[in-house]
PDB file of N, CA and C in Angstrom:
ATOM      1  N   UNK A   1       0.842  -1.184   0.000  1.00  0.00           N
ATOM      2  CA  UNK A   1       0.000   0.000   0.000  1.00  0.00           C
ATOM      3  C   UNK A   1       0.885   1.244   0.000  1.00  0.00           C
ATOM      4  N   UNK A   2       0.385   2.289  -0.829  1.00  0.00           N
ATOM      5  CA  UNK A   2       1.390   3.147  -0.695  1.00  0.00           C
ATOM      6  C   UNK A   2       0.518   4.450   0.243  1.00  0.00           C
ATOM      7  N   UNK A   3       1.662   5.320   0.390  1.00  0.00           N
ATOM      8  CA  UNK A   3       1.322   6.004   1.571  1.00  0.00           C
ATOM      9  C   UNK A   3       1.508   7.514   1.281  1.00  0.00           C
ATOM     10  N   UNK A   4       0.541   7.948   1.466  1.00  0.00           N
ATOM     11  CA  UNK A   4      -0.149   9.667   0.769  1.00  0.00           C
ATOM     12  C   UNK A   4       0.602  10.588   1.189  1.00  0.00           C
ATOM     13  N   UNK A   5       0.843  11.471   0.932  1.00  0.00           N
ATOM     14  CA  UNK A   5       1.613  12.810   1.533  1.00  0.00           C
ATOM     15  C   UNK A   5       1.200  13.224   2.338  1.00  0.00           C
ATOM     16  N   UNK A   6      -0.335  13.022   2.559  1.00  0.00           N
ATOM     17  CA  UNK A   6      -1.055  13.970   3.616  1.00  0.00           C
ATOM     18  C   UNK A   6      -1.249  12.904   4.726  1.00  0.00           C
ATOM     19  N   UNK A   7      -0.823  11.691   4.722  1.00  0.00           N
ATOM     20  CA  UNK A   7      -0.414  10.309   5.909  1.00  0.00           C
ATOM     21  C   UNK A   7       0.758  10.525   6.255  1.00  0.00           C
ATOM     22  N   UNK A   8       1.644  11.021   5.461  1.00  0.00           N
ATOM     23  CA  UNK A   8       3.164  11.278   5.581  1.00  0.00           C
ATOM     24  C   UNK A   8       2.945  12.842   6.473  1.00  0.00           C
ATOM     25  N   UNK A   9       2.439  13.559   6.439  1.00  0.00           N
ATOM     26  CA  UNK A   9       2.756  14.783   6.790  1.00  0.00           C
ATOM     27  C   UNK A   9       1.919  15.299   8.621  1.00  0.00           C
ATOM     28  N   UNK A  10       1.345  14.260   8.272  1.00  0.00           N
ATOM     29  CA  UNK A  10       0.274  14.412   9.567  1.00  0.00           C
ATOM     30  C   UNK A  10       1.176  14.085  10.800  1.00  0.00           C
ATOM     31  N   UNK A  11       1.600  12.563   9.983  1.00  0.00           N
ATOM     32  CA  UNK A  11       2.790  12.121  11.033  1.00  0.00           C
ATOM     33  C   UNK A  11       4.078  12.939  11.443  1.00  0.00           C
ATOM     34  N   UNK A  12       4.699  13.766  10.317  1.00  0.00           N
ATOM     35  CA  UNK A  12       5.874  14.557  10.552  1.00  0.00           C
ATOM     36  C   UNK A  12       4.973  15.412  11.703  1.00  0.00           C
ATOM     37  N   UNK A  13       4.092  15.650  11.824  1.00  0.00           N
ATOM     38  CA  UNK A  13       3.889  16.955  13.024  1.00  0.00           C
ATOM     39  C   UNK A  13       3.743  16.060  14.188  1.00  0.00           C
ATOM     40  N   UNK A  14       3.339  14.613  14.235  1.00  0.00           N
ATOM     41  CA  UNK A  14       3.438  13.828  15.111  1.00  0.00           C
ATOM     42  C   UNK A  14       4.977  13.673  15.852  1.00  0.00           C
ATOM     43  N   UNK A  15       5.495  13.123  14.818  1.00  0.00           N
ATOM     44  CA  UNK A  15       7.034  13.250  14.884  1.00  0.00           C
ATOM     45  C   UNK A  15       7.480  14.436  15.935  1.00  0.00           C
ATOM     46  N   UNK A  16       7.193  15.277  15.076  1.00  0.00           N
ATOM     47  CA  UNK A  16       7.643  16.982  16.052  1.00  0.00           C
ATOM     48  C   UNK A  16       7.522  17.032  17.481  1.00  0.00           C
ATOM     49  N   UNK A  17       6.429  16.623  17.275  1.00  0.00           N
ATOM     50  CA  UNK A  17       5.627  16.426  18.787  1.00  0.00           C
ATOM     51  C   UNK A  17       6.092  15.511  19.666  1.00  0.00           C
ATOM     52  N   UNK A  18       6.723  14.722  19.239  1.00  0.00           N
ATOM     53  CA  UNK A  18       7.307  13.437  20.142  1.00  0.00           C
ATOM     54  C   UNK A  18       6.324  11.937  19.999  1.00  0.00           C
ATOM     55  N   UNK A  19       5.170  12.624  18.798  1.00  0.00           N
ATOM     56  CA  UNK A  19       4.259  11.735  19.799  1.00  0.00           C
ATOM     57  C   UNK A  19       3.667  10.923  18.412  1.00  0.00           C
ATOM     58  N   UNK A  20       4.943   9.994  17.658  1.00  0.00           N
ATOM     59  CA  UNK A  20       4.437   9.435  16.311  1.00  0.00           C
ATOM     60  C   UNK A  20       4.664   7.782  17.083  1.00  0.00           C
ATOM     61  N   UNK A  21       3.595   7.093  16.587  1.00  0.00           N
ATOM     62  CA  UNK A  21       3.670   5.513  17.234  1.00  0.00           C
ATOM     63  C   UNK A  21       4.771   4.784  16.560  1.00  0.00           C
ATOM     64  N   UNK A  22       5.552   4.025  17.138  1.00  0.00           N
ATOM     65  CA  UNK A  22       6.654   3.303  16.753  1.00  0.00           C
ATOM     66  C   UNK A  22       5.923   2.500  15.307  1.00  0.00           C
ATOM     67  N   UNK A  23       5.063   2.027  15.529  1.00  0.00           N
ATOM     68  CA  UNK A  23       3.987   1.409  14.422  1.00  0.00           C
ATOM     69  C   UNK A  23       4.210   2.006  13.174  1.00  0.00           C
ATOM     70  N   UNK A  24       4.154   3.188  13.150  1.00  0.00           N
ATOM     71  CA  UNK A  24       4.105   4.190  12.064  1.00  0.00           C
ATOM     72  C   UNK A  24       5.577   4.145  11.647  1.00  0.00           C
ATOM     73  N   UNK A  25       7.023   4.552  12.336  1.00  0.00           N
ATOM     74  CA  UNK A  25       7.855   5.037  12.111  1.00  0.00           C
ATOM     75  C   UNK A  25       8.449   4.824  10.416  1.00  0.00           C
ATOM     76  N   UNK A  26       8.693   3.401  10.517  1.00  0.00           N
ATOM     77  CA  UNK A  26       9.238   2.838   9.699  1.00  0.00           C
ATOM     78  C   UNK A  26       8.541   2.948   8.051  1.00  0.00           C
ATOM     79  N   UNK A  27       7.316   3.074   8.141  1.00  0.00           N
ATOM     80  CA  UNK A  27       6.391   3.306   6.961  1.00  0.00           C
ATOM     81  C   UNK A  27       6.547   5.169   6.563  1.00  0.00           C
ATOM     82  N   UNK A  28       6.833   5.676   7.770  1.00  0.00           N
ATOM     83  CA  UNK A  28       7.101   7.488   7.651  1.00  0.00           C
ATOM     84  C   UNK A  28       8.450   7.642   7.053  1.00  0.00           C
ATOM     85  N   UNK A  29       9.383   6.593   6.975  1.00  0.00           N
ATOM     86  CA  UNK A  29      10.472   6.933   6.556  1.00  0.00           C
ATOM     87  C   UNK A  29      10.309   6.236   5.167  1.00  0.00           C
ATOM     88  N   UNK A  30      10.190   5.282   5.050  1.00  0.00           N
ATOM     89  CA  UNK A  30      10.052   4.632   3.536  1.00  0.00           C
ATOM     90  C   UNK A  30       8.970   5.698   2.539  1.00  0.00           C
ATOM     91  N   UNK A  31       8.204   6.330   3.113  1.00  0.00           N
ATOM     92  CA  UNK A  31       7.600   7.493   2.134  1.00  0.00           C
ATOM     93  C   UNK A  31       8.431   8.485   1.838  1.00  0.00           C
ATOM     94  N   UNK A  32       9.896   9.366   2.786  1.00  0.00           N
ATOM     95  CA  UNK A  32      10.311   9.976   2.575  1.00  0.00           C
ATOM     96  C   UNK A  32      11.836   9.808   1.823  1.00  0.00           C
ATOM     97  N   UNK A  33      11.916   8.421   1.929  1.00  0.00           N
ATOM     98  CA  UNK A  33      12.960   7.885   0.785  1.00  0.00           C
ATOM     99  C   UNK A  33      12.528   8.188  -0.635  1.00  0.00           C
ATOM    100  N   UNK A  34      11.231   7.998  -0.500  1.00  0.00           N
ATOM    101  CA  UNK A  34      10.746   8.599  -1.982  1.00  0.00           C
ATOM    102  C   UNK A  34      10.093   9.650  -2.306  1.00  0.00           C
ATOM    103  N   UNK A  35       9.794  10.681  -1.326  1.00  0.00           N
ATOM    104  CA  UNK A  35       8.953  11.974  -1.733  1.00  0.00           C
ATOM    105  C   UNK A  35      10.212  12.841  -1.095  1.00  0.00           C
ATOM    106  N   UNK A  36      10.508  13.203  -2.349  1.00  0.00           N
ATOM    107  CA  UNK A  36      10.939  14.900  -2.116  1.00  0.00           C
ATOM    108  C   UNK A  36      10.367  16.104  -1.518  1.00  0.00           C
ATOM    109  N   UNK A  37       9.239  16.397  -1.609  1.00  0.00           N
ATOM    110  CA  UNK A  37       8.053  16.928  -1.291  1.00  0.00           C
ATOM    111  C   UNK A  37       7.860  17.043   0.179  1.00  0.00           C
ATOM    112  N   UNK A  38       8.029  15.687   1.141  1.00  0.00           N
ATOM    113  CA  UNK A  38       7.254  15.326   2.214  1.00  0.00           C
ATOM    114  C   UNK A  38       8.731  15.746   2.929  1.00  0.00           C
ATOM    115  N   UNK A  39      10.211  15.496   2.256  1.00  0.00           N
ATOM    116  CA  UNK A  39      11.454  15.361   3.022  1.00  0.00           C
ATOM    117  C   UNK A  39      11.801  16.915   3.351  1.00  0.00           C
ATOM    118  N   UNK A  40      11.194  17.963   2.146  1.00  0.00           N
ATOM    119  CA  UNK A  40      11.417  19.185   2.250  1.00  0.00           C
ATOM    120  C   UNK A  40      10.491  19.545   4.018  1.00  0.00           C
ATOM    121  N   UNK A  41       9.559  19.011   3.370  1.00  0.00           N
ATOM    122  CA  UNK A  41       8.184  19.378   4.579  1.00  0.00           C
ATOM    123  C   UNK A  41       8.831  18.937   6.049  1.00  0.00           C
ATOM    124  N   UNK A  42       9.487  18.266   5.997  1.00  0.00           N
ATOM    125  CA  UNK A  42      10.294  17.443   7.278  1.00  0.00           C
ATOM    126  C   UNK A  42      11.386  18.561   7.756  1.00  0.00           C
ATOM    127  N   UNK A  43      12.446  19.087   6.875  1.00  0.00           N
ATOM    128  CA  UNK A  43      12.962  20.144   6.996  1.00  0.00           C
ATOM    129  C   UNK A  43      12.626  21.706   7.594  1.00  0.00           C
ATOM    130  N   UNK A  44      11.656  21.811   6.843  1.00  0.00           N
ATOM    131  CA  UNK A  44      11.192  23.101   7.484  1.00  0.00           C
ATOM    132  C   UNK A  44      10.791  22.763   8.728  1.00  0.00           C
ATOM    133  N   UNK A  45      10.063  21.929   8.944  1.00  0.00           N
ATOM    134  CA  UNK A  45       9.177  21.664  10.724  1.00  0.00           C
ATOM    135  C   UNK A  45      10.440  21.485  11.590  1.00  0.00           C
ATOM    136  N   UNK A  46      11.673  21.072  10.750  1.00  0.00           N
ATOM    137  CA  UNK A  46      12.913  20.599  11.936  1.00  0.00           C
ATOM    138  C   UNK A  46      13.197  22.053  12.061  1.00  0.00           C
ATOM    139  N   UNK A  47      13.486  22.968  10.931  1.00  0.00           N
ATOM    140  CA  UNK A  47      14.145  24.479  11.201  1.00  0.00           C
ATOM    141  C   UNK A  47      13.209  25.506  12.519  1.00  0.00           C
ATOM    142  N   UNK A  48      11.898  25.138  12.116  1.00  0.00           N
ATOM    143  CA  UNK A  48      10.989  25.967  12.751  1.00  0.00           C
ATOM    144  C   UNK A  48      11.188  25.643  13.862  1.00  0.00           C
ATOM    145  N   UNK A  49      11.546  24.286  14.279  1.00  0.00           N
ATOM    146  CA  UNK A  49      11.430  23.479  15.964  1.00  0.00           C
ATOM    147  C   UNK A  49      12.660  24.331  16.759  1.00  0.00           C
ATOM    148  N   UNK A  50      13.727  24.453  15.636  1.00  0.00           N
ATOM    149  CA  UNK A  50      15.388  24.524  16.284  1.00  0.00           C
ATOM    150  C   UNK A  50      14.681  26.554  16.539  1.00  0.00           C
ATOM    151  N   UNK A  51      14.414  27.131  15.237  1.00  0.00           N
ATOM    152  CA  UNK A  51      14.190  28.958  16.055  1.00  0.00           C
ATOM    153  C   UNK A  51      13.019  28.557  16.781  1.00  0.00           C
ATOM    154  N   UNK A  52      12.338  27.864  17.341  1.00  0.00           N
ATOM    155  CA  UNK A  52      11.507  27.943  18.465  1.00  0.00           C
ATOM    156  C   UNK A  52      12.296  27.954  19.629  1.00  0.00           C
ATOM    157  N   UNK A  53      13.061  27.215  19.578  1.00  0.00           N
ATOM    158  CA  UNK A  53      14.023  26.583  20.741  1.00  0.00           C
ATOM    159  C   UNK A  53      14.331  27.742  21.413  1.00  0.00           C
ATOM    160  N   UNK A  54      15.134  28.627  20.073  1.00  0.00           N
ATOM    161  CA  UNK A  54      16.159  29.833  20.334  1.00  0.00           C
ATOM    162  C   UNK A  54      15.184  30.963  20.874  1.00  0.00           C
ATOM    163  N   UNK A  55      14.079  30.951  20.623  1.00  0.00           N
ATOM    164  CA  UNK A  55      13.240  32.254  21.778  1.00  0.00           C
ATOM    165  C   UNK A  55      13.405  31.667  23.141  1.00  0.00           C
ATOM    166  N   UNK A  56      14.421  33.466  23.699  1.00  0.00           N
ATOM    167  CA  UNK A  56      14.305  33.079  24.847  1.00  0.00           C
ATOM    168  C   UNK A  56      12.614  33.297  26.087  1.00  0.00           C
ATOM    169  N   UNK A  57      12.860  32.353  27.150  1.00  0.00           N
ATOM    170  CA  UNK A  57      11.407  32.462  27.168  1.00  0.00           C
ATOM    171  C   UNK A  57      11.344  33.910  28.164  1.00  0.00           C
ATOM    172  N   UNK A  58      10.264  34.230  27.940  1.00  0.00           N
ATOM    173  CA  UNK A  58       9.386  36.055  29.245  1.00  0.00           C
ATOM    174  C   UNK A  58       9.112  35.835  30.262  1.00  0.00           C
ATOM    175  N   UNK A  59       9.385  35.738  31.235  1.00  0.00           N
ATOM    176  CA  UNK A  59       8.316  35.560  32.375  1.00  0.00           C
ATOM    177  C   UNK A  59       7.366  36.304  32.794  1.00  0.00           C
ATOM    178  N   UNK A  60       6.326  35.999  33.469  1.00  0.00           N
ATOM    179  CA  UNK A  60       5.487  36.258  33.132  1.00  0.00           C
ATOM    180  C   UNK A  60       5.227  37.429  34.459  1.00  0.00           C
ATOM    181  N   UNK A  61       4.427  38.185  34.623  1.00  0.00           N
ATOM    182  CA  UNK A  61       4.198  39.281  35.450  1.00  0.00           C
ATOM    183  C   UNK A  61       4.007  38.532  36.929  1.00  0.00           C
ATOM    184  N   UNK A  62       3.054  37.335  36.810  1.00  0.00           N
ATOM    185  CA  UNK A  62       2.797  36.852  38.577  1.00  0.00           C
ATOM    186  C   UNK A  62       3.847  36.269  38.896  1.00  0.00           C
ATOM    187  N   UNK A  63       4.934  36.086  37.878  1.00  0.00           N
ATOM    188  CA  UNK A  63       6.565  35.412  38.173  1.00  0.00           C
ATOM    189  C   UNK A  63       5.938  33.722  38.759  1.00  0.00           C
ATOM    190  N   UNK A  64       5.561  33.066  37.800  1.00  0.00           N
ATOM    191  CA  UNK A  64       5.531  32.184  37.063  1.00  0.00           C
ATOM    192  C   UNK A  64       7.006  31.638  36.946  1.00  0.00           C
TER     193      UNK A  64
END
């Protein structure tokens, strides 16, 4: 069975999240051996994760 971009991509935000089922993994990577498309899409969500990182955080007024 092959596996859609938009099955592939749902999971990359899963991924992000920490929170993709081991079940899945191996089928998320064999789609991105072959979609250019989905590997770019993987890229950006990794760049966006790393300048998330880099905001430093505010605290907050009740000092939180």
């Amino acid at each position: 069975m092959a596996i859609s971009c938009d099955w592939a991509r749902e999971r990359l935000t899963w991924e992000r999240d920490g929170e993709l089922p081991e079940v899945d993994r191996a089928e998320l990577e064999r789609h991105l051996r072959g979609c250019a498309d989905c590997r770019r899409e993987r890229e950006r969500l990794e760049a966006a994760r790393a300048l998330w990182r880099r905001i430093p955080s505010i605290p907050s007024e009740a000092g939180d």
